[in-house]
Protein backbone atom coordinates (compact mmCIF):
# COMPACT_ATOMS: atom_id res chain seq x y z
CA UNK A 1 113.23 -17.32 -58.69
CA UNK A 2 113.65 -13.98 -57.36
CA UNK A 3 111.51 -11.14 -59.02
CA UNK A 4 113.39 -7.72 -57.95
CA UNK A 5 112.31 -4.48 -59.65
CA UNK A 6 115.05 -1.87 -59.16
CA UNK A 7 115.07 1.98 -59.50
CA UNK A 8 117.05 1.67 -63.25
CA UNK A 9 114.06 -0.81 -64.68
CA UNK A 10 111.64 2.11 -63.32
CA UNK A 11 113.93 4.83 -65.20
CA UNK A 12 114.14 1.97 -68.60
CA UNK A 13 110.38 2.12 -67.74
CA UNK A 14 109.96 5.37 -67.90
CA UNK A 15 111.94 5.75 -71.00
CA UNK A 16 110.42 2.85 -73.02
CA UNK A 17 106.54 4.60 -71.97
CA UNK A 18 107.55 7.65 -73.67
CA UNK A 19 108.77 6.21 -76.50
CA UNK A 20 105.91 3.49 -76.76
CA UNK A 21 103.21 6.27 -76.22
CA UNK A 22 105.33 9.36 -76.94
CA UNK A 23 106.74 8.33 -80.43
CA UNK A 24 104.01 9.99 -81.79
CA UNK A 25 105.03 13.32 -80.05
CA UNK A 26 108.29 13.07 -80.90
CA UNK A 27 107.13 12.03 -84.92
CA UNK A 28 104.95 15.49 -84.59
CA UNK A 29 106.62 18.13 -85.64
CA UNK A 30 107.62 16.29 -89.29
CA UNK A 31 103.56 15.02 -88.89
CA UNK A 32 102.18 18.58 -88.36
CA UNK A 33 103.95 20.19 -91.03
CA UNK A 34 103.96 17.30 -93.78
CA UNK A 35 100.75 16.19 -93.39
CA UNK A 36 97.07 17.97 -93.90
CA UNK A 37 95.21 18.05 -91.00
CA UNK A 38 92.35 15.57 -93.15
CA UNK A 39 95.00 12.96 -93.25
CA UNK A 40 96.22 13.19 -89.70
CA UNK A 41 92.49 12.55 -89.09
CA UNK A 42 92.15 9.43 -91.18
CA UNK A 43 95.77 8.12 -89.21
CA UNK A 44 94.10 9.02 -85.84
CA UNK A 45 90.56 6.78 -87.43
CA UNK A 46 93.46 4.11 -88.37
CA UNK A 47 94.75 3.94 -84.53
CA UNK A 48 91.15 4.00 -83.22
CA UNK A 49 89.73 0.99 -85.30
CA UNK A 50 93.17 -0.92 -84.81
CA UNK A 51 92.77 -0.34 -80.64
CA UNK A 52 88.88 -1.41 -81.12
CA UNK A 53 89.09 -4.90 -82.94
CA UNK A 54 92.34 -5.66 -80.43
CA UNK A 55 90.48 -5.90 -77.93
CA UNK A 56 89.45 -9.48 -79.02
CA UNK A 57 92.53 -10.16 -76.95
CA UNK A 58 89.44 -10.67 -74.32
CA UNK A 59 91.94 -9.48 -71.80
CA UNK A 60 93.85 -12.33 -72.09
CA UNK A 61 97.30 -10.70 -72.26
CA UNK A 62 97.28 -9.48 -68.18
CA UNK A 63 95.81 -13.03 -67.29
CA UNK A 64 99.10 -14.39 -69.14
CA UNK A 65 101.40 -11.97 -67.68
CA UNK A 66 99.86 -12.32 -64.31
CA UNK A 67 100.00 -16.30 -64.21
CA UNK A 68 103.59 -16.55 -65.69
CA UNK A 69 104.58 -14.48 -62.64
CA UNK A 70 103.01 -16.84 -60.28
CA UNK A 71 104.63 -19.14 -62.58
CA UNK A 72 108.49 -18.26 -62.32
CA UNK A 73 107.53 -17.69 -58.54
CA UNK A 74 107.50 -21.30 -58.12
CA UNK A 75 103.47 -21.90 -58.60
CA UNK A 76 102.46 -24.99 -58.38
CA UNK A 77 99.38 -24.82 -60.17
CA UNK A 78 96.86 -22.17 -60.87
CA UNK A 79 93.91 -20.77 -59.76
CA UNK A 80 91.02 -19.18 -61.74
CA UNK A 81 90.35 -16.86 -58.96
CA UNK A 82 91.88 -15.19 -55.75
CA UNK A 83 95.58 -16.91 -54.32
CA UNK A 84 95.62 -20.37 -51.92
CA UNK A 85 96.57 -18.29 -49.46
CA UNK A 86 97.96 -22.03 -48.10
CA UNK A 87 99.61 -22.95 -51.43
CA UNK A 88 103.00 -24.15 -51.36
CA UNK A 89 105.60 -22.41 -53.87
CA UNK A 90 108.55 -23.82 -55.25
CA UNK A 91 112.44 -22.25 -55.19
CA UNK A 92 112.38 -22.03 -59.00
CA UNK A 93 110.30 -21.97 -62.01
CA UNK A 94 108.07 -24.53 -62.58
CA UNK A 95 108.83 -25.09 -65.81
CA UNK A 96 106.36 -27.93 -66.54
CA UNK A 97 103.79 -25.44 -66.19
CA UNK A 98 105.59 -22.96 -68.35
CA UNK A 99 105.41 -24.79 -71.34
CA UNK A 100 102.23 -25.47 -70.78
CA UNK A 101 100.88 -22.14 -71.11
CA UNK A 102 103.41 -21.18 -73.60
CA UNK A 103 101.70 -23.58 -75.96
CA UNK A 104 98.13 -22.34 -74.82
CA UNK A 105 99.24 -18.51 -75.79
CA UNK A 106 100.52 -19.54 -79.03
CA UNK A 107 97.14 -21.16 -80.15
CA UNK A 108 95.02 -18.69 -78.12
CA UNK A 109 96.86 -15.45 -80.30
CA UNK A 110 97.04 -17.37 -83.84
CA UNK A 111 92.71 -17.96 -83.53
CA UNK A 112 92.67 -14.56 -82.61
CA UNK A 113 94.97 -13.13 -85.00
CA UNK A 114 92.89 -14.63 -88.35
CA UNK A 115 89.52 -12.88 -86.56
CA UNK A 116 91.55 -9.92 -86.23
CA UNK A 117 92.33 -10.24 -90.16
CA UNK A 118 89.42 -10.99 -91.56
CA UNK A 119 87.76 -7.70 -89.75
CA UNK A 120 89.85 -5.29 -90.70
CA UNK A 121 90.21 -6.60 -93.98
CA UNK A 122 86.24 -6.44 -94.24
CA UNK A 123 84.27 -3.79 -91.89
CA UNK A 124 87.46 -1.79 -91.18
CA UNK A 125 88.10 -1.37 -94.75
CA UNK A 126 84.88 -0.29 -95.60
CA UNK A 127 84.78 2.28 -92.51
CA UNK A 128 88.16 3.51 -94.32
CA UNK A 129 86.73 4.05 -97.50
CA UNK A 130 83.63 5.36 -96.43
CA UNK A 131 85.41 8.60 -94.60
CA UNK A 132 88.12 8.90 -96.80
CA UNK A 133 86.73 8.16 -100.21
CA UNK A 134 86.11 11.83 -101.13
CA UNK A 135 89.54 12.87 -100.56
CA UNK A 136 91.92 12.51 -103.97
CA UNK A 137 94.44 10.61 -102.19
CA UNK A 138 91.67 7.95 -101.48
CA UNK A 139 94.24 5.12 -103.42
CA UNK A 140 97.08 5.55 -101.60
CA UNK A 141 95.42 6.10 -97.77
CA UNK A 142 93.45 2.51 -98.51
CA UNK A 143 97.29 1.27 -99.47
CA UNK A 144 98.53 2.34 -96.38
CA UNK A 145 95.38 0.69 -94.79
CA UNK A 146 96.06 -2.55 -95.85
CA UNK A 147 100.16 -2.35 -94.45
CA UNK A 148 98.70 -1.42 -91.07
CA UNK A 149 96.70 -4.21 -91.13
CA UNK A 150 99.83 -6.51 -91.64
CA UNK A 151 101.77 -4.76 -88.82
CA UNK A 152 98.59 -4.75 -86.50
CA UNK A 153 97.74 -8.52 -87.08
CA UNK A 154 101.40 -9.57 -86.38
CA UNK A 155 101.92 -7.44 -83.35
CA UNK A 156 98.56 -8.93 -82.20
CA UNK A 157 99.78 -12.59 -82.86
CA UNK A 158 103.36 -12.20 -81.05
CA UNK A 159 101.81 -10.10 -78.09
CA UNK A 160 101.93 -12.85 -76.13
CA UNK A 161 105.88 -12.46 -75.92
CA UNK A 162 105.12 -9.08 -74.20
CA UNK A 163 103.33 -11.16 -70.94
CA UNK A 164 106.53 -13.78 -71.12
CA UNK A 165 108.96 -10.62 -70.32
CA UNK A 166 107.12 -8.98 -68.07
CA UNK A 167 105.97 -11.88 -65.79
CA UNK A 168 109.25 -13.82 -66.05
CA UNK A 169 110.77 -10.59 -64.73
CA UNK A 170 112.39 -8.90 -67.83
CA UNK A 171 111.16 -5.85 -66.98
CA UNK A 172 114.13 -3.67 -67.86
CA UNK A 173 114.42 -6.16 -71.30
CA UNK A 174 111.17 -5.10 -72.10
CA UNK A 175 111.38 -2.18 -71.72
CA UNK A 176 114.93 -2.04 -73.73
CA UNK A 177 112.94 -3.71 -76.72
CA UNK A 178 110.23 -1.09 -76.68
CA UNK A 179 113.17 2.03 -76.95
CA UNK A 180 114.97 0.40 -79.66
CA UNK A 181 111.94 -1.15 -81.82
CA UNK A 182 110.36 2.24 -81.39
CA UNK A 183 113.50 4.47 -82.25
CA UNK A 184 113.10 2.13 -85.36
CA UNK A 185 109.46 3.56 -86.11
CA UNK A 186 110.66 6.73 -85.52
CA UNK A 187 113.55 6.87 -87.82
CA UNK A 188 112.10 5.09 -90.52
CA UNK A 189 108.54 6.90 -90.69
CA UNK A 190 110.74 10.59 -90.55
CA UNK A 191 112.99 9.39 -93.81
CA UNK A 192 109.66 8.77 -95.21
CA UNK A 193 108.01 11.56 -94.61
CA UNK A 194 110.22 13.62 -95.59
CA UNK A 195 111.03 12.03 -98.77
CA UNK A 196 107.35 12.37 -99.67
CA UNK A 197 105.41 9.55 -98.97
CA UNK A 198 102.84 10.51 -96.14
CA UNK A 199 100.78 8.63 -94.78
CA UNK A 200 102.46 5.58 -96.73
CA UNK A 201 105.66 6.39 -94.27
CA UNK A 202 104.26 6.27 -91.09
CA UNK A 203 102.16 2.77 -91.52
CA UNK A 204 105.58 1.32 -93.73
CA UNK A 205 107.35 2.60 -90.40
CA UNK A 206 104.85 1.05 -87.66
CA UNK A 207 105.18 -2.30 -89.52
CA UNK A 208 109.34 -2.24 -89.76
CA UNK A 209 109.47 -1.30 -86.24
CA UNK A 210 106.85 -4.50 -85.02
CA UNK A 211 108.62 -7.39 -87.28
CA UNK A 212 111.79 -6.07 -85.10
CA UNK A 213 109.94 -5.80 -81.86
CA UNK A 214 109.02 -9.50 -82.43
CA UNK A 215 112.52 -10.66 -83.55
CA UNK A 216 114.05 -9.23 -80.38
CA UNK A 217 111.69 -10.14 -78.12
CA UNK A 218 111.90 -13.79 -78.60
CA UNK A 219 115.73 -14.00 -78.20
CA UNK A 220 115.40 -11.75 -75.18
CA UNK A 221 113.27 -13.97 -73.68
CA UNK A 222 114.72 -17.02 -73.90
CA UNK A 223 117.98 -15.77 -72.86
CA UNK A 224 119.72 -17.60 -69.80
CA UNK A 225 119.39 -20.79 -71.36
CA UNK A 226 115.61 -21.06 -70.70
CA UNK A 227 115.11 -22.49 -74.09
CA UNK A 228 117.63 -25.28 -73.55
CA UNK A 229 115.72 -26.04 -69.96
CA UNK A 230 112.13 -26.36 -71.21
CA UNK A 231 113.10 -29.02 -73.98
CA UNK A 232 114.52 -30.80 -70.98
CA UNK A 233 110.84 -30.91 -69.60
CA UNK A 234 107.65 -32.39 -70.54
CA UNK A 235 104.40 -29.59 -70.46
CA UNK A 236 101.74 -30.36 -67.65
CA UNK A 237 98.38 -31.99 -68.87
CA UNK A 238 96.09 -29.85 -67.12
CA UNK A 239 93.72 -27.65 -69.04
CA UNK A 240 94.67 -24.10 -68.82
CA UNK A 241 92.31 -22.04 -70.94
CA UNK A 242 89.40 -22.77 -68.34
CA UNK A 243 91.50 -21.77 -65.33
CA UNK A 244 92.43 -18.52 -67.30
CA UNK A 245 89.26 -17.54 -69.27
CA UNK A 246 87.67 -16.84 -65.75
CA UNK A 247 89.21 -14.04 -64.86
CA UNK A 248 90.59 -13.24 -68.62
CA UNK A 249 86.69 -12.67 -69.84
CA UNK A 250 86.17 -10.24 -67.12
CA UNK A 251 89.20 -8.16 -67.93
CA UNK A 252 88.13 -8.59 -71.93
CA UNK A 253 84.28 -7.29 -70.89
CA UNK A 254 85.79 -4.52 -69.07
CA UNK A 255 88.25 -3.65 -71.57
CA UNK A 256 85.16 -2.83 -73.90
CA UNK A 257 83.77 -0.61 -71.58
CA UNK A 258 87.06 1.14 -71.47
CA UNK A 259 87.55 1.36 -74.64
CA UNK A 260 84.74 3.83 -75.22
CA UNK A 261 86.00 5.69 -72.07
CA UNK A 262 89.36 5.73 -73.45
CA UNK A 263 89.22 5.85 -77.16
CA UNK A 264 85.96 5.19 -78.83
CA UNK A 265 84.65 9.02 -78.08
CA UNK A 266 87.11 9.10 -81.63
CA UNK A 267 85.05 7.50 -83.70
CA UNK A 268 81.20 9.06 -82.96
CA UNK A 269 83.53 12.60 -83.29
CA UNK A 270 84.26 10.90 -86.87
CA UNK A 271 80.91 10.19 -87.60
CA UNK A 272 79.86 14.05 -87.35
CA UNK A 273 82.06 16.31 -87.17
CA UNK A 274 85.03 17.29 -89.65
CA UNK A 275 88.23 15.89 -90.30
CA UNK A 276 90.10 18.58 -89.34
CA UNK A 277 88.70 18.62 -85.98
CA UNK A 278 88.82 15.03 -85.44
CA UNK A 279 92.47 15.66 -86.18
CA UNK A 280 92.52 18.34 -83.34
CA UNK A 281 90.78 15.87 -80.53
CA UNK A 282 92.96 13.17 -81.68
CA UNK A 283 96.41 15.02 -81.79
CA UNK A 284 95.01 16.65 -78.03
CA UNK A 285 93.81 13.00 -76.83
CA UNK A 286 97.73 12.06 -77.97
CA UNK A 287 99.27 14.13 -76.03
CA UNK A 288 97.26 13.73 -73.16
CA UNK A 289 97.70 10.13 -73.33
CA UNK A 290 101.30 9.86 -73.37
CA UNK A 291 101.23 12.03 -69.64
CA UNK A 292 98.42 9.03 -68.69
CA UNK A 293 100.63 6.78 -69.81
CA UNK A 294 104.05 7.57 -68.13
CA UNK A 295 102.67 9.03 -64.75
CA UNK A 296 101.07 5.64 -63.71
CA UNK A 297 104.56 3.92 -65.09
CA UNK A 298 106.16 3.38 -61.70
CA UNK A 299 103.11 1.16 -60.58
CA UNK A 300 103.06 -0.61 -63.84
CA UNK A 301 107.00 -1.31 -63.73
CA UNK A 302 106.51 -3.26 -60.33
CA UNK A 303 103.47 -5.52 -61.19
CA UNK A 304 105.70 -8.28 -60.85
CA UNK A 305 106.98 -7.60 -57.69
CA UNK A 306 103.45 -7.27 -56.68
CA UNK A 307 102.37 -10.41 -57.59
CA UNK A 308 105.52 -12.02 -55.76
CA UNK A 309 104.36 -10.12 -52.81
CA UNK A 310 100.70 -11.13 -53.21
CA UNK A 311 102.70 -15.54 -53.41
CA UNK A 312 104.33 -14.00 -49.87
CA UNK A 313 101.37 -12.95 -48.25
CA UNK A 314 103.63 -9.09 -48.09
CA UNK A 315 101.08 -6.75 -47.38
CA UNK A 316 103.13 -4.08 -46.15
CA UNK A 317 105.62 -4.36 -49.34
CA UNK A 318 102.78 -4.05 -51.43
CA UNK A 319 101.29 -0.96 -49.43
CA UNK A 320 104.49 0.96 -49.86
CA UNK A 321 105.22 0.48 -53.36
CA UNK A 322 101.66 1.57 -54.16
CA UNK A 323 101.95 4.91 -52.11
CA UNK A 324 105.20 5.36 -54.07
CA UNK A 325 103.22 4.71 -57.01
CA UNK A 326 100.51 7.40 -55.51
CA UNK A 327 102.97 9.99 -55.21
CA UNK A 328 104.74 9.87 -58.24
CA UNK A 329 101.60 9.93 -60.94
CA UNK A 330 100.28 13.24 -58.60
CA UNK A 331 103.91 14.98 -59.19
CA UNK A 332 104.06 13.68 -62.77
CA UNK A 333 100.48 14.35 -64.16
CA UNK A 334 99.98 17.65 -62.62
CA UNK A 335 103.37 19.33 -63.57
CA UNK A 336 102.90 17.27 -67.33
CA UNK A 337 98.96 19.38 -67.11
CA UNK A 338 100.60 22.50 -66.84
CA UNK A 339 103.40 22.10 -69.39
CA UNK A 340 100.88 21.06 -72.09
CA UNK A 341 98.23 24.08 -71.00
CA UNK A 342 100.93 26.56 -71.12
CA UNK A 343 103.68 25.49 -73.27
CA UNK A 344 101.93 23.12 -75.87
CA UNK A 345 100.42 25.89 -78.12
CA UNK A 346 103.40 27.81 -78.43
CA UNK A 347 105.35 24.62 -79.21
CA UNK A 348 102.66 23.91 -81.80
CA UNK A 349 103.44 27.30 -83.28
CA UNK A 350 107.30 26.79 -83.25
CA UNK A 351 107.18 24.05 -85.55
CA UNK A 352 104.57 25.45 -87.87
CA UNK A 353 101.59 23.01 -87.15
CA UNK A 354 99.02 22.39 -89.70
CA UNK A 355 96.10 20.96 -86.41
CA UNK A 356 96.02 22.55 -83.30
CA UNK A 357 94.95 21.82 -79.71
CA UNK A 358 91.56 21.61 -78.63
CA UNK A 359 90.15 25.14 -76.66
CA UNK A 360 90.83 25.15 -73.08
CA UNK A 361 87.52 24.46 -72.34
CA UNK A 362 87.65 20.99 -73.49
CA UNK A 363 91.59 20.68 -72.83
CA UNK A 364 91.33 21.11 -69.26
CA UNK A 365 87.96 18.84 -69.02
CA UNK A 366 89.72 16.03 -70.71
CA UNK A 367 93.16 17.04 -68.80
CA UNK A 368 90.62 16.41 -65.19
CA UNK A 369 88.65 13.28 -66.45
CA UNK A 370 91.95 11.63 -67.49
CA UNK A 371 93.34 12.29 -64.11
CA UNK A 372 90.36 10.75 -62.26
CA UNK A 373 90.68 8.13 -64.97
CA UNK A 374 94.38 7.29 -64.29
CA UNK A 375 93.94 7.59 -60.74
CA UNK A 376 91.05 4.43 -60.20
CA UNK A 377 92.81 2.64 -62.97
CA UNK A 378 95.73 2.31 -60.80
CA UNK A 379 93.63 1.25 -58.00
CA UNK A 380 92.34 -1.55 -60.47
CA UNK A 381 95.20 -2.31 -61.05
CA UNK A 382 96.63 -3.22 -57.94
CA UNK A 383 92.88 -5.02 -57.04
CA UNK A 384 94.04 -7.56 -60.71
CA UNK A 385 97.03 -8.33 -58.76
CA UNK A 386 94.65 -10.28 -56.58
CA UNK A 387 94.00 -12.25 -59.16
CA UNK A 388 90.07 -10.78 -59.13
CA UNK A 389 88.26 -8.37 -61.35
CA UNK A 390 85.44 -6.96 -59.17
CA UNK A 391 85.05 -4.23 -61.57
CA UNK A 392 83.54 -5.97 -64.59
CA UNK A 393 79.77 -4.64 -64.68
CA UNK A 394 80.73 -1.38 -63.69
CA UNK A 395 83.10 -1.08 -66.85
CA UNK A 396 80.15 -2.60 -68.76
CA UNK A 397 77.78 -0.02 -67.54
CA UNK A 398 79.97 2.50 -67.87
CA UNK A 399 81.01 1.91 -71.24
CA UNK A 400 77.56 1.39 -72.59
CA UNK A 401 76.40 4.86 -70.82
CA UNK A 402 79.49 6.82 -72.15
CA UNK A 403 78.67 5.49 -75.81
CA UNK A 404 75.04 6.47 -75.59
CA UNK A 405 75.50 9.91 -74.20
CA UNK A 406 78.38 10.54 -76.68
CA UNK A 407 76.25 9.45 -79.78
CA UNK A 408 73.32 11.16 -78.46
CA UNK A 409 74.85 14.29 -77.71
CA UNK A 410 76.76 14.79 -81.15
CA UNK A 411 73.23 13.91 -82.66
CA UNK A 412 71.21 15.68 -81.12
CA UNK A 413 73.03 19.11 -79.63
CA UNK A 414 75.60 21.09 -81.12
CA UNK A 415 77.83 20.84 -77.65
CA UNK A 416 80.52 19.00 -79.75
CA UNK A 417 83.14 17.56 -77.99
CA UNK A 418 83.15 20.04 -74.83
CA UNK A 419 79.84 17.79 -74.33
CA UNK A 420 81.42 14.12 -75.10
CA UNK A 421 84.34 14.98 -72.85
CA UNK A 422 81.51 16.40 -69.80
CA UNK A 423 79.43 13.27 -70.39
CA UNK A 424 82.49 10.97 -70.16
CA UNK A 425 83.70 12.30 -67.22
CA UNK A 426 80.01 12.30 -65.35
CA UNK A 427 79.29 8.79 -66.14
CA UNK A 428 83.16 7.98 -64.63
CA UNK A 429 82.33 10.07 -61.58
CA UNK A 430 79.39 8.82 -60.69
CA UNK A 431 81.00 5.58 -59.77
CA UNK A 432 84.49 4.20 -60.70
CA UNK A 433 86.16 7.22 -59.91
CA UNK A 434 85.64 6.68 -56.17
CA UNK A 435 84.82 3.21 -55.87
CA UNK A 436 88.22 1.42 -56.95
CA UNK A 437 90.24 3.70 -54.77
CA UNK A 438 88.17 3.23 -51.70
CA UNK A 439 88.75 -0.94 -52.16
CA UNK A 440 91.99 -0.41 -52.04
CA UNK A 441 92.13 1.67 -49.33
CA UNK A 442 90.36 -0.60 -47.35
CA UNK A 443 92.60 -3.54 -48.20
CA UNK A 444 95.65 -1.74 -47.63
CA UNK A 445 94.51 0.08 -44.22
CA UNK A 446 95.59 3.24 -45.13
CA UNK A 447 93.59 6.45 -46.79
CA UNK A 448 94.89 7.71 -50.04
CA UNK A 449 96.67 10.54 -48.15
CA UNK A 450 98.02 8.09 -45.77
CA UNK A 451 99.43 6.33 -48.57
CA UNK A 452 100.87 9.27 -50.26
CA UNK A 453 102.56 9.93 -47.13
CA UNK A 454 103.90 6.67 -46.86
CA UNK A 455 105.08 6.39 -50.64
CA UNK A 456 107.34 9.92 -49.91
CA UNK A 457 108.81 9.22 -46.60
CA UNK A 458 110.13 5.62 -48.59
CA UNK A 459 110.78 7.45 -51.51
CA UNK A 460 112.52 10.26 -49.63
CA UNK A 461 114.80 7.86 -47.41
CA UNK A 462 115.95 5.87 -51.05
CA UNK A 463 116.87 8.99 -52.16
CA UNK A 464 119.41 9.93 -49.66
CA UNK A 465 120.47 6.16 -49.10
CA UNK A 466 121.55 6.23 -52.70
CA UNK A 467 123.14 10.03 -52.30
CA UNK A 468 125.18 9.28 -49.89
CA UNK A 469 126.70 5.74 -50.98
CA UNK A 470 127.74 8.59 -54.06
C-alpha cells in the first residue's frame, strides 16, 4: 500500500489543528463574556487534571500509530526497537497482523479506560471540590465534573481509532473528523451558553462532540471494504504487547515529564495563587498553544510518509520533508508571536473580556520557551520515527526539575508565574533544547540552516510547479 501525503491533507491538517486546539479560541468571545473569570479557572483545572490522568495511555497511542504504518506498508512482523534494515516488506497490508493489534488496542484502552474512571471519579473529584467548594455554584460545577468525566473516559477508550487513521494513511479523514466533530462542540457549547447554562454547556458540548467523533471515526476507517477483508483473515498468534510496551513505556515516562513542561505549571499556579489569575495563565497558555500546535502541523501531517520512508531506507525524502517542516513552524510561530503580542489585547477588549492576558513579561517568556519547546519536539519527533526514544531520562529529569522549581518557587518567593515560566524554560535549555536538534542534524547531514534552506528551495519549486499547471 502506498502512503502519499499531499499538499490538501496538509491544508485539512492545518484546518482540523485549529479547530482541535483552536475551538477554544473560537468558543472565547461567548466564554469571556458569559463566564466569570473564577469559573473559566475551574474549566482550565478541568482540562489540566483530564490531560494529567490521560497520560496512563503510557504512550501507547504513537507506538500504535507508528506500527500500523509499518503495518499497511507491508510489515512483516515487528520490532520492539530500531527497523531490520534487511526486512522484507510486502505489496499490501498485512492484514493478519492488523487484526492482531486491533484486538490488542481494544483490550489495552478498555483496562485503561476503568483506571481512568475510577480516578477521576475519586482524587479528581475531590481536587474539584476542594478549589471550587467556596464558590455558590459549587453544585452545578461538580455536575458538570462528572459529564466531563463521561466524555473524557470515552474519548480515552476509542483513541485508539485515532492511531488506525493516521497510520493506515487517512490522514485527510482524520483530519475531516476532527473539523466536523469539533464544529459540533462548538455549536452546541455556544447555544448553551448563551441560553444560560455555563459551565454545564461547554462539558454537555465536549461530550456531544466525542460520542460523534467516535461514531465517525469507525466508519471512516473501515471504509474501502477493509472490514469485509479482515473477517476473511485469521489474526497472527504472536504476542504484541511485549514488542510494543518497549518503546511505548519510554514514550509514556517521557510523556510525564512533559506534562509538567507542558501543562502541569497549571495546577501548582492553582494551588497558590487566585482563580482569576489562574484563569489569565490558562486563557494565555490557550492561546499560545493553539500557535504550538498548528506551526509544527506540516511535520505531524507527514508522519506516515516518514515512516514509509524510514521501510525504504529514503533518507533524502525524509531530509526534505523535515526542512519543509523547519521552515514552515519558523514562518508560522513567529508571525502567530506577533499577532497575539500586538493584536490579542485589543481583540480581548473588542469582545468585552471578563480575564485578560498575562503581562508581557511573562507573555513573551512563555511565547520564547514554547518556541524552543516546539522546535526539539519536532526533532523528537522525527528521532520516534526511528522507532527509538533516546530521550526518555532526559524528559524524566526534566520533568521532575521543572515540578520542583515550580512548587518551590510559588512557595517560597513571590515571583509568581514570571518565575514558573523562567524556571521552565532554564531547566529546557539546559539540555533538550539543543540536544534533540543536534541528533537530528547529525542523522540527516545537514545543519538546521542547511535544512531550512533545503525545505524552501523544495517548497519554493512546488509552488510554482503547481502555479503554472493553473
Amino acid at each position: 500500500m502506498e502512503i502519499n501525503i499531499t499538499k490538501k491533507d496538509v491544508l485539512w491538517g492545518y484546518i482540523a489543528q485549529f479547530f482541535n486546539i483552536g475551538a477554544g479560541i473560537l468558543l472565547l468571545p461567548v466564554i469571556l463574556q458569559l463566564l466569570p473569570s473564577d469559573i473559566l479557572g475551574v474549566w482550565y483545572i478541568f482540562l489540566t487534571i483530564s490531560s494529567l490522568v490521560q497520560m496512563l495511555d503510557f504512550g501507547f497511542q504513537p507506538t500504535f500509530t507508528r506500527n500500523v504504518a509499518y503495518i499497511f506498508s507491508g510489515a512483516l512482523k515487528l520490532q520492539a526497537e530500531g527497523i531490520d534494515q534487511g526486512q522484507q516488506h510486502l505489496d499490501y497490508p498485512n492484514y493478519p497482523l492488523l487484526k492482531n493489534i486491533i484486538s490488542v488496542m481494544k483490550h489495552f484502552y478498555g483496562l485503561i479506560s476503568l483506571v481512568v474512571f475510577f480516578l477521576l471519579l475519586t482524587a479528581g473529584s475531590w481536587y474539584i471540590h476542594n478549589r471550587a467548594g467556596h464558590l455558590p455554584e459549587e453544585e452545578y460545577i461538580m455536575f458538570s465534573w462528572y459529564i466531563y468525566i463521561v466524555s473524557t473516559v470515552l474519548n480515552l477508550y476509542y483513541s485508539y481509532y485515532n492511531s488506525l487513521l493516521v497510520g493506515r494513511g487517512f490522514v485527510k479523514e482524520n483530519n475531516q473528523l476532527i473539523i466536523i466533530t469539533r464544529s459540533i462542540y462548538l455549536l452546541s457549547a455556544t447555544l448553551g451558553l448563551l441560553a444560560g447554562y455555563g459551565l454545564l454547556a461547554v462539558a454537555g458540548g465536549n461530550l456531544l462532540s466525542i460520542v460523534l467523533n467516535r461514531v465517525l471515526a469507525i466508519r471512516f476507517f473501515y471504509k474501502n471494504g477493509l472490514r469485509q477483508m479482515l473477517k476473511e483473515h485469521e489474526p497472527t498468534t504472536e504476542k504484541l504487547l511485549p514488542i510494543l510496551w518497549v518503546n511505548a513505556k519510554k514514550n509514556g515516562l517521557s510523556s510525564i515529564g512533559g506534562y509538567f513542561v507542558q501543562k502541569g505549571n497549571l495546577l501548582f499556579i492553582s494551588m497558590f495563587l487566585s482563580l482569576e489569575t489562574v484563569a489569565s495563565y490558562g486563557l494565555t497558555i490557550n492561546l499560545v498553544n493553539i500557535l504550538a500546535g498548528v506551526s509544527p502541523l506540516y511535520l505531524s501531517t507527514h508522519i506516515p510518509e516518514i515512516y514509509k520512508d524510514r521501510i525504504d531506507h529514503n533518507l533524502s525524502e525524509i531530509r526534505r520533508i523535515f526542512g519543509e517542516s523547519l521552515f514552515v513552524f519558523y514562518l508560522l510561530y513567529v508571525t502567530g508571536a506577533l499577532c497575539l503580542v500586538v493584536i490579542g489585547p485589543w481583540a480581548l477588549e473588542l469582545v468585552h473580556s471578563k480575564t485578560h492576558l498575562l503581562p508581557l513579561t511573562p507573555l513573551l517568556l512563555i511565547l520564547a520557551v514554547q518556541f524552543l519547546e516546539s522546535n526539539h519536539g519536532m526533532a523528537a519527533t522525527l528521532i520516534t520515527t526511528r522507532n527509538e526514544v533516546p530521550y526518555l531520562n532526559a524528559a524524566l529529569i526534566s520533568g521532575f526539575l521543572i515540578a520542583s522549581f515550580s512548587f518551590t518557587s510559588l512557595y517560597f518567593t513571590n515571583w509568581g508565574i514570571t518565575g514558573v515560566v523562567f524556571l521552565t524554560g532554564a531547566v529546557q535549555l539546559s539540555y533538550n533544547n539543543w540536544k534533540w536538534p543536534l541528533m537530528v542534524s547529525r542523522e540527516l547531514e545537514e545543519s538546521y540552516p542547511q535544512l531550512v534552506r533545503i525545505g524552501f528551495i523544495s517548497l519554493k519549486a512546488w509552488f510554482f510547479q503547481h502555479w503554472k499547471k493553473r
